[in-house]
PDB file of N, CA and C in Angstrom:
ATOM      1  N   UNK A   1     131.528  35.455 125.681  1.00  0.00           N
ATOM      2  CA  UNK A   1     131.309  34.044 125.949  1.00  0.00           C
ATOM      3  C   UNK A   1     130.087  33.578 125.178  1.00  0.00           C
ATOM      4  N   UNK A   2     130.466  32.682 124.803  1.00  0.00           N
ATOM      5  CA  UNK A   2     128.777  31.842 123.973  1.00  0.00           C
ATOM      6  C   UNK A   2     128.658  30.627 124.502  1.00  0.00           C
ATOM      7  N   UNK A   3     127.298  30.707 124.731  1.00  0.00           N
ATOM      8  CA  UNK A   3     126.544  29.191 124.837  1.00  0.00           C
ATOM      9  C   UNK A   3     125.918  28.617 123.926  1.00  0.00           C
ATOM     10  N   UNK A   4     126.913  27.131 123.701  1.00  0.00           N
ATOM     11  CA  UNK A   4     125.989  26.471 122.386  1.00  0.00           C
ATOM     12  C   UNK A   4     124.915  25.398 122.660  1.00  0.00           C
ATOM     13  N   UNK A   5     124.384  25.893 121.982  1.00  0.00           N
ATOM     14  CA  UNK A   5     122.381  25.031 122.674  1.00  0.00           C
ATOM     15  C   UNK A   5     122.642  23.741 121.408  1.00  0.00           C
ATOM     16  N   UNK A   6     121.914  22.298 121.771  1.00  0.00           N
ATOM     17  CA  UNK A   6     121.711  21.587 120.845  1.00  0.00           C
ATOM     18  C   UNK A   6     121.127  21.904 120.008  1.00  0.00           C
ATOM     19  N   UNK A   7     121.390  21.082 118.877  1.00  0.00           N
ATOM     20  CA  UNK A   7     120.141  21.536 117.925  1.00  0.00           C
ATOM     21  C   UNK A   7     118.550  20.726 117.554  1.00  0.00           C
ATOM     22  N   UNK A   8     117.736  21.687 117.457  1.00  0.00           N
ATOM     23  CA  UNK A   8     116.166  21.124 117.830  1.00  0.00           C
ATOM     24  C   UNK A   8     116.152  19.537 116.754  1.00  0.00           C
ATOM     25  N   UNK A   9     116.901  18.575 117.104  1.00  0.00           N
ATOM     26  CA  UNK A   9     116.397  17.179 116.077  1.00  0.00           C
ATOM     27  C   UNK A   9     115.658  16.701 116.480  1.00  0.00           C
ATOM     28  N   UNK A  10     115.090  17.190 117.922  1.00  0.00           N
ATOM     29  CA  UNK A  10     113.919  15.882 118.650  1.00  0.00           C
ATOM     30  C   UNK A  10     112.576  16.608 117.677  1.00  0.00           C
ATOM     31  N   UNK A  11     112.377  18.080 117.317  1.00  0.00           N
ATOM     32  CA  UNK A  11     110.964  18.513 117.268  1.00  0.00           C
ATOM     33  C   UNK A  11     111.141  18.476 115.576  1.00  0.00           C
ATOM     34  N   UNK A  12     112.647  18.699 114.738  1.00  0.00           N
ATOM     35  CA  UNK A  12     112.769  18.507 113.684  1.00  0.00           C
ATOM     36  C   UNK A  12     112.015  16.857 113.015  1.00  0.00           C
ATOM     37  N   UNK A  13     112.536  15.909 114.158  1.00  0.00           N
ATOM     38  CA  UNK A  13     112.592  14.305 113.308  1.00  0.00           C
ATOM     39  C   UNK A  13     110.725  14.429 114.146  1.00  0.00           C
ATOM     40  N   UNK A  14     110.218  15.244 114.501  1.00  0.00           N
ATOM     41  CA  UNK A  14     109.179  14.815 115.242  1.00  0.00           C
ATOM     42  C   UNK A  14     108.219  15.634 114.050  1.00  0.00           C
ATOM     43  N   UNK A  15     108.394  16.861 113.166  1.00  0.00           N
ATOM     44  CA  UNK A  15     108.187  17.057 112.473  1.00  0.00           C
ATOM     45  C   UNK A  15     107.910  16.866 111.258  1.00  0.00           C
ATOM     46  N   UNK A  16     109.164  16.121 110.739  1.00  0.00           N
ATOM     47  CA  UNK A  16     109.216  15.505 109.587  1.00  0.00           C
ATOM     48  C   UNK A  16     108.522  14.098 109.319  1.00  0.00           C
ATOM     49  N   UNK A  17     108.357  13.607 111.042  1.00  0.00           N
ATOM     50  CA  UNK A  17     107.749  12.464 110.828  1.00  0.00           C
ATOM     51  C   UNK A  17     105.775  12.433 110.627  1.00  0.00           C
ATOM     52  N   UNK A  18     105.455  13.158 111.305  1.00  0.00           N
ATOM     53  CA  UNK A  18     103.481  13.756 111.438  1.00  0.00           C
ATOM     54  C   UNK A  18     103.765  14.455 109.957  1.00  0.00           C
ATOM     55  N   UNK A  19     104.638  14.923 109.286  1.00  0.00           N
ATOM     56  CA  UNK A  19     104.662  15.347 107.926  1.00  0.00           C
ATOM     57  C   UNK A  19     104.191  14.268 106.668  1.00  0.00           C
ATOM     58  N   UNK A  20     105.005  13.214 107.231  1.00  0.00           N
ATOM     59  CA  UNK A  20     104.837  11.890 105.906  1.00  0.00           C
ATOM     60  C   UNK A  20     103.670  11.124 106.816  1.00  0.00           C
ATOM     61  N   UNK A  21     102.867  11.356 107.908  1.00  0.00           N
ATOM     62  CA  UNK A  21     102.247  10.582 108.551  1.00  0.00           C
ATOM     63  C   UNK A  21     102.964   9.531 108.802  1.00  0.00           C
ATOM     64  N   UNK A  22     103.841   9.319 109.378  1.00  0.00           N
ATOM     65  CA  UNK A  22     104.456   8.093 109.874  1.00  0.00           C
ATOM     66  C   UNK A  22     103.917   7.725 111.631  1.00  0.00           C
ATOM     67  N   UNK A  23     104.350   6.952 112.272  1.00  0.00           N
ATOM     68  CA  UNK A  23     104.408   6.242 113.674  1.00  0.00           C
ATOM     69  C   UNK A  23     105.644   6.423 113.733  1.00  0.00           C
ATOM     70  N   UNK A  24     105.863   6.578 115.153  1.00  0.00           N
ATOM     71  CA  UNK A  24     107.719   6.686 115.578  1.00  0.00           C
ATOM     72  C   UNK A  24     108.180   4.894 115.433  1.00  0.00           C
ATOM     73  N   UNK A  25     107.158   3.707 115.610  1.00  0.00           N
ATOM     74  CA  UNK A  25     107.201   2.760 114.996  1.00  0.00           C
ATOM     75  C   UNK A  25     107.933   2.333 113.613  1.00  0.00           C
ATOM     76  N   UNK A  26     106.912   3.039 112.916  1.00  0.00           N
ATOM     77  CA  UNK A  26     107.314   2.501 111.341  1.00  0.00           C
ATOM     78  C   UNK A  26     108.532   3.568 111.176  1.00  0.00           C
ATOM     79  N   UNK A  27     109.056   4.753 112.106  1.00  0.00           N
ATOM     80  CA  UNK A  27     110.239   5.133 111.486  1.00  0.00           C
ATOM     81  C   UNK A  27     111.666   4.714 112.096  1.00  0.00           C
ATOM     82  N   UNK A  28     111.333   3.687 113.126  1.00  0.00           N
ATOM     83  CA  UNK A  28     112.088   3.172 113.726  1.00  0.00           C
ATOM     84  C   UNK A  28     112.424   1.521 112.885  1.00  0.00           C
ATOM     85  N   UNK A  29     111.242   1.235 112.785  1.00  0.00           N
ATOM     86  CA  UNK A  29     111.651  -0.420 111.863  1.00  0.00           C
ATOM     87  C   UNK A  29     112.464   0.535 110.552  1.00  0.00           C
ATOM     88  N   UNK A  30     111.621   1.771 109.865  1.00  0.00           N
ATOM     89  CA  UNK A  30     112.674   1.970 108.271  1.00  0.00           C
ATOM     90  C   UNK A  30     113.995   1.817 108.770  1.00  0.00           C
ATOM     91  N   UNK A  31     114.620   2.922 110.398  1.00  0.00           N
ATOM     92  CA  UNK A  31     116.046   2.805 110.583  1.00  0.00           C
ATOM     93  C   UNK A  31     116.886   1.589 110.745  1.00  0.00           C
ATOM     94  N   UNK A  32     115.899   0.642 111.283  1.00  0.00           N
ATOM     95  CA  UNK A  32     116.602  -0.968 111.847  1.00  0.00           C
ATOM     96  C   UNK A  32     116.861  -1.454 110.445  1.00  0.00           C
ATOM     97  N   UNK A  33     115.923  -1.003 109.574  1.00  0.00           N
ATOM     98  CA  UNK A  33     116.029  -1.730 107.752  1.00  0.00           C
ATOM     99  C   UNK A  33     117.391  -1.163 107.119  1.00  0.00           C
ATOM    100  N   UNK A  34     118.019  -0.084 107.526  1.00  0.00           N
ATOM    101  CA  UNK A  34     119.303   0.164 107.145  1.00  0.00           C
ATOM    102  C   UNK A  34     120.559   0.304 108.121  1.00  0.00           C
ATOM    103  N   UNK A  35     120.417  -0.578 109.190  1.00  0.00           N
ATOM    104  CA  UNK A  35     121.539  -1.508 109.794  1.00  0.00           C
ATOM    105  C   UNK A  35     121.738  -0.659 110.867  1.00  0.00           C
ATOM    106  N   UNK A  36     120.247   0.141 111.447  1.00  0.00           N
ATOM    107  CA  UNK A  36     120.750   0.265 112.901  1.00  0.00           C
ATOM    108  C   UNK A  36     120.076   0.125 114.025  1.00  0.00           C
ATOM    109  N   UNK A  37     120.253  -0.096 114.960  1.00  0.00           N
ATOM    110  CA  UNK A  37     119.441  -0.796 116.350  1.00  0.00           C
ATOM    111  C   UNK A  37     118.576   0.191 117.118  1.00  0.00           C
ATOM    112  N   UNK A  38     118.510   1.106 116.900  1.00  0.00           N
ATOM    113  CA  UNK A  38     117.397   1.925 117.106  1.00  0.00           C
ATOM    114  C   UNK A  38     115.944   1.597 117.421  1.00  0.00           C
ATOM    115  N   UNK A  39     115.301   1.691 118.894  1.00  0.00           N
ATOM    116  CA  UNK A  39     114.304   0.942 119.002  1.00  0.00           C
ATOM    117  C   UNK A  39     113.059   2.143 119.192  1.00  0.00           C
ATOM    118  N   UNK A  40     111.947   1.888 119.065  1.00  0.00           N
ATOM    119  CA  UNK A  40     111.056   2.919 118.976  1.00  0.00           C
ATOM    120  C   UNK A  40     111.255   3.641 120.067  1.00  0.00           C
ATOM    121  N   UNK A  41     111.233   2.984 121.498  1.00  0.00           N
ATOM    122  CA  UNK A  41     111.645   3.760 122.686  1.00  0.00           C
ATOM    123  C   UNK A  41     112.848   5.020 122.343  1.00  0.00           C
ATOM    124  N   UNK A  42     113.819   4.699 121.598  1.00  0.00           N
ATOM    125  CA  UNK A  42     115.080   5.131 121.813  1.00  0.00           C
ATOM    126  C   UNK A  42     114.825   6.328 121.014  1.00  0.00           C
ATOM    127  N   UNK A  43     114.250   6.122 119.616  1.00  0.00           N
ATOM    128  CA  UNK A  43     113.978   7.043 118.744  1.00  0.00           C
ATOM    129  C   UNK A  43     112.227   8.063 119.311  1.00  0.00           C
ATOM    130  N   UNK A  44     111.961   7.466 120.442  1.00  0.00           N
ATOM    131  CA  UNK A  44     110.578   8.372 121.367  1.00  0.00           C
ATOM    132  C   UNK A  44     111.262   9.529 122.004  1.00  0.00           C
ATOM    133  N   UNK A  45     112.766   8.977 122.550  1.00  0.00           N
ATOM    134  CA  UNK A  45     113.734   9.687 123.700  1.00  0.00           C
ATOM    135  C   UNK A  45     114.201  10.604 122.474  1.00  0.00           C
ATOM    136  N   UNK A  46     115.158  10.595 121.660  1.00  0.00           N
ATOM    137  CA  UNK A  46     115.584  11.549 120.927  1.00  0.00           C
ATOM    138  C   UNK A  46     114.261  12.832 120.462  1.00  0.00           C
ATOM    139  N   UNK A  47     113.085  12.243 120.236  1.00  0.00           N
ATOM    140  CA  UNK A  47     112.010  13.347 119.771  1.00  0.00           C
ATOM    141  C   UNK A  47     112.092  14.209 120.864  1.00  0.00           C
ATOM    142  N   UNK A  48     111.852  13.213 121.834  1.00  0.00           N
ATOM    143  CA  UNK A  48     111.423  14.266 123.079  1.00  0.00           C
ATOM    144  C   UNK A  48     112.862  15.246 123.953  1.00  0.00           C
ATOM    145  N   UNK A  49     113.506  15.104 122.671  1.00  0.00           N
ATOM    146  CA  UNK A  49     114.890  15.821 123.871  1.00  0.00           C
ATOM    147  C   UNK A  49     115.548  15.389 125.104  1.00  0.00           C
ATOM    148  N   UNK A  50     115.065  14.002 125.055  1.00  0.00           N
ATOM    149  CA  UNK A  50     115.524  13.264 126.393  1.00  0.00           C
ATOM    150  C   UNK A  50     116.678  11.539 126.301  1.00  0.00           C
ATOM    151  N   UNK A  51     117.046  12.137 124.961  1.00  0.00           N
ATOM    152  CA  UNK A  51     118.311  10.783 124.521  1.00  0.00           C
ATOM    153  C   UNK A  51     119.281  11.405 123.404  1.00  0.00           C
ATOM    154  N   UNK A  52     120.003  11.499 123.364  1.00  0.00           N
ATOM    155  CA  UNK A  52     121.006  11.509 122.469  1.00  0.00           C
ATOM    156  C   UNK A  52     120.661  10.575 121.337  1.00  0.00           C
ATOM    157  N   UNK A  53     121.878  11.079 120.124  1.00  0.00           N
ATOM    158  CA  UNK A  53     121.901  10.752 118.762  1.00  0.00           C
ATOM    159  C   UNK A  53     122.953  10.010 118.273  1.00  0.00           C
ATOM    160  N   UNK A  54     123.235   9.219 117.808  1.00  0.00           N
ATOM    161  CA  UNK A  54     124.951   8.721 117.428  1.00  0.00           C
ATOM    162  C   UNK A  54     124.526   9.048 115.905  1.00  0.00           C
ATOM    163  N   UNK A  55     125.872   9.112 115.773  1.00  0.00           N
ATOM    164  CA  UNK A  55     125.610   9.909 113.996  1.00  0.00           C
ATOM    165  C   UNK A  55     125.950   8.914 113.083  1.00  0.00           C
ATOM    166  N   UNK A  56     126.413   8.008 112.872  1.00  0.00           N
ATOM    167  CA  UNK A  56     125.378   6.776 112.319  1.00  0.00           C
ATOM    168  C   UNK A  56     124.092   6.670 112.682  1.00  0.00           C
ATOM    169  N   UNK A  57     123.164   7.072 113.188  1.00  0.00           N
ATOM    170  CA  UNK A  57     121.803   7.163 113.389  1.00  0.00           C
ATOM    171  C   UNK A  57     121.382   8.419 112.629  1.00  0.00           C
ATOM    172  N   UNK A  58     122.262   9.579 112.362  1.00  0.00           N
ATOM    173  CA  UNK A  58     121.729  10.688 112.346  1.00  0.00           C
ATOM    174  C   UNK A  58     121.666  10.366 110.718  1.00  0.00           C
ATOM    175  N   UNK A  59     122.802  10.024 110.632  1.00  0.00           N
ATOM    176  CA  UNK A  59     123.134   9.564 108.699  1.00  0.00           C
ATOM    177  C   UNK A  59     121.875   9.041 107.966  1.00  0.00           C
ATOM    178  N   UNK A  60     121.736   8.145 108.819  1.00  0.00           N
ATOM    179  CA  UNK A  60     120.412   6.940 108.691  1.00  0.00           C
ATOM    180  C   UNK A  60     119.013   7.687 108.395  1.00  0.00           C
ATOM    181  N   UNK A  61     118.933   8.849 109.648  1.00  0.00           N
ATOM    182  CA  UNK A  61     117.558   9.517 109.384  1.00  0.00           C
ATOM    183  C   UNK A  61     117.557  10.633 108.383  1.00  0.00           C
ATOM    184  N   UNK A  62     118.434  10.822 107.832  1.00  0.00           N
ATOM    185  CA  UNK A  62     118.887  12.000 107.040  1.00  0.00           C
ATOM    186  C   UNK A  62     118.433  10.471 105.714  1.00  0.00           C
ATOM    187  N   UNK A  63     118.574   9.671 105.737  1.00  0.00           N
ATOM    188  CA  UNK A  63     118.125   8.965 104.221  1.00  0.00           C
ATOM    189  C   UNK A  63     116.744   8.103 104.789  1.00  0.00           C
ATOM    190  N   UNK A  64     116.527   8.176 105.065  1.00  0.00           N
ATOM    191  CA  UNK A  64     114.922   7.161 105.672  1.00  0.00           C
ATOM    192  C   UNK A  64     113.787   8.695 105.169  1.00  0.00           C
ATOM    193  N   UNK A  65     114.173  10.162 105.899  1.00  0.00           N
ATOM    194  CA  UNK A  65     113.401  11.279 105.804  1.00  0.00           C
ATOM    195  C   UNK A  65     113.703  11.910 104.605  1.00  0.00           C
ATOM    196  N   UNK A  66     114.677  11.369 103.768  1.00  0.00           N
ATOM    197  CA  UNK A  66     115.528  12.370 102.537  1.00  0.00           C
ATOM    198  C   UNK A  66     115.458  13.375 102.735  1.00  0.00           C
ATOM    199  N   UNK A  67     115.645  14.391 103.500  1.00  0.00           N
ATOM    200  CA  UNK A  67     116.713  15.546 103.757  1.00  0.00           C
ATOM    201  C   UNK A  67     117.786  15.421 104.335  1.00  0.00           C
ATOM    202  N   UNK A  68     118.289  16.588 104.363  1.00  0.00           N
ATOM    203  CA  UNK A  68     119.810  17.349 104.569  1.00  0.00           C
ATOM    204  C   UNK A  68     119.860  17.384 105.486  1.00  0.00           C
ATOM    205  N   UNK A  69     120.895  17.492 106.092  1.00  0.00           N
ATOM    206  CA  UNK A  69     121.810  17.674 107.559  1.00  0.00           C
ATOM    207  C   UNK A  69     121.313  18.770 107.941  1.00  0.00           C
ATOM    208  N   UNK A  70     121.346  19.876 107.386  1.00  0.00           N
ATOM    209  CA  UNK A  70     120.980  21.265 107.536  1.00  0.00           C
ATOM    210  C   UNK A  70     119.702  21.390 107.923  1.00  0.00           C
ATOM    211  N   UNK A  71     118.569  20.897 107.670  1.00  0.00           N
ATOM    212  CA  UNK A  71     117.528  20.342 107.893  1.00  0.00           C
ATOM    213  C   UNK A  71     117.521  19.989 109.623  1.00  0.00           C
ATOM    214  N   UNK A  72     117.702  18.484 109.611  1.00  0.00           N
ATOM    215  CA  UNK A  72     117.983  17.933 110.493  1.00  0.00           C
ATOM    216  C   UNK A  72     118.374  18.587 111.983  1.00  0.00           C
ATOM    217  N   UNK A  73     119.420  19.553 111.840  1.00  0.00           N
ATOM    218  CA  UNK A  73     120.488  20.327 112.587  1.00  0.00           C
ATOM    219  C   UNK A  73     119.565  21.250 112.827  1.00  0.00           C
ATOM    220  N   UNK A  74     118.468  22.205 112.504  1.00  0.00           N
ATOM    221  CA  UNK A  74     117.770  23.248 112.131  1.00  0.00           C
ATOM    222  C   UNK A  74     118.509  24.316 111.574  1.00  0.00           C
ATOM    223  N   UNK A  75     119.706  24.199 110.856  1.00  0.00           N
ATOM    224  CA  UNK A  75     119.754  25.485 110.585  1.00  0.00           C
ATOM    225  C   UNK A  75     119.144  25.922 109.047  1.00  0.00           C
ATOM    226  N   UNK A  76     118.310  24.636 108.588  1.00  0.00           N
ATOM    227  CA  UNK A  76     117.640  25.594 107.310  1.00  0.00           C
ATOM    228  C   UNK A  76     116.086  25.041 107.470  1.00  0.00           C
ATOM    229  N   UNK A  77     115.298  25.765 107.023  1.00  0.00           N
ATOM    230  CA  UNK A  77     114.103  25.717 107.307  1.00  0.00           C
ATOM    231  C   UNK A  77     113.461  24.557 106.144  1.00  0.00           C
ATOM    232  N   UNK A  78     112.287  23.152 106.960  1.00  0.00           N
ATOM    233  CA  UNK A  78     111.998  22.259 106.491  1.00  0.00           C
ATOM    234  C   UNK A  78     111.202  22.760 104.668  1.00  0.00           C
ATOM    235  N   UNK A  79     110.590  23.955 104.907  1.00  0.00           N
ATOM    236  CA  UNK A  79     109.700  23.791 103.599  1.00  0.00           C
ATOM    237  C   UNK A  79     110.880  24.874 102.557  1.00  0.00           C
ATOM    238  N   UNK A  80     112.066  25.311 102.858  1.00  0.00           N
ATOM    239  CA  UNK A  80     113.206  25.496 101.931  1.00  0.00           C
ATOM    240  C   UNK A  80     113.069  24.879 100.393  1.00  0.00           C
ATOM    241  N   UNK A  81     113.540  25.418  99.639  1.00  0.00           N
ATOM    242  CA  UNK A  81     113.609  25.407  98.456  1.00  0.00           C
ATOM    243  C   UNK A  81     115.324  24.756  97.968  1.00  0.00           C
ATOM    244  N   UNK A  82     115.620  23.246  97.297  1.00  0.00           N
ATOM    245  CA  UNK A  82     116.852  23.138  97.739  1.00  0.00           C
ATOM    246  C   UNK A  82     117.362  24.011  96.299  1.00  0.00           C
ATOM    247  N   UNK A  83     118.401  24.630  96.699  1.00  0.00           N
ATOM    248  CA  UNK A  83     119.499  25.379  95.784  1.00  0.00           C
ATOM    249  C   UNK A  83     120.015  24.338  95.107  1.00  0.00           C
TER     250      UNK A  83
END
């Protein structure tokens, strides 16, 4: 039997964001700038593991942060080398 665990995007996008020095603010207005309603609250709840993701949102932060899904998802490590 396996148990499938989410994958870490709250500590990933929480990562990537203290990386570029951003505010969960200013990475919430970049997402609203490419057509989605995402409010800082909402994008506070996803960091913290306490909201879900719609993947039009996920798409969105995958081009606002320019990385990969794989990234994102954790299954490849942020300071990776892309192939």
């Amino acid at each position: 039997m396996f148990i499938l665990h989410d994958a870490p995007i709250g500590q990933t996008l929480k990562t990537l964001q203290k990386s570029k020095k951003w505010t969960q603010s200013y990475v919430a207005i970049q997402v609203q700038l490419h057509g989605s309603i995402m409010s800082r609250t909402t994008y506070a709840k996803i960091e913290c593991g306490l909201g879900n993701i719609k993947a039009s949102d996920l798409k969105i932060l995958k081009q606002v942060f320019e990385t990969s899904y794989e990234v994102l998802l954790g299954e490849e490590s942020l300071h990776s080398e892309p192939n």
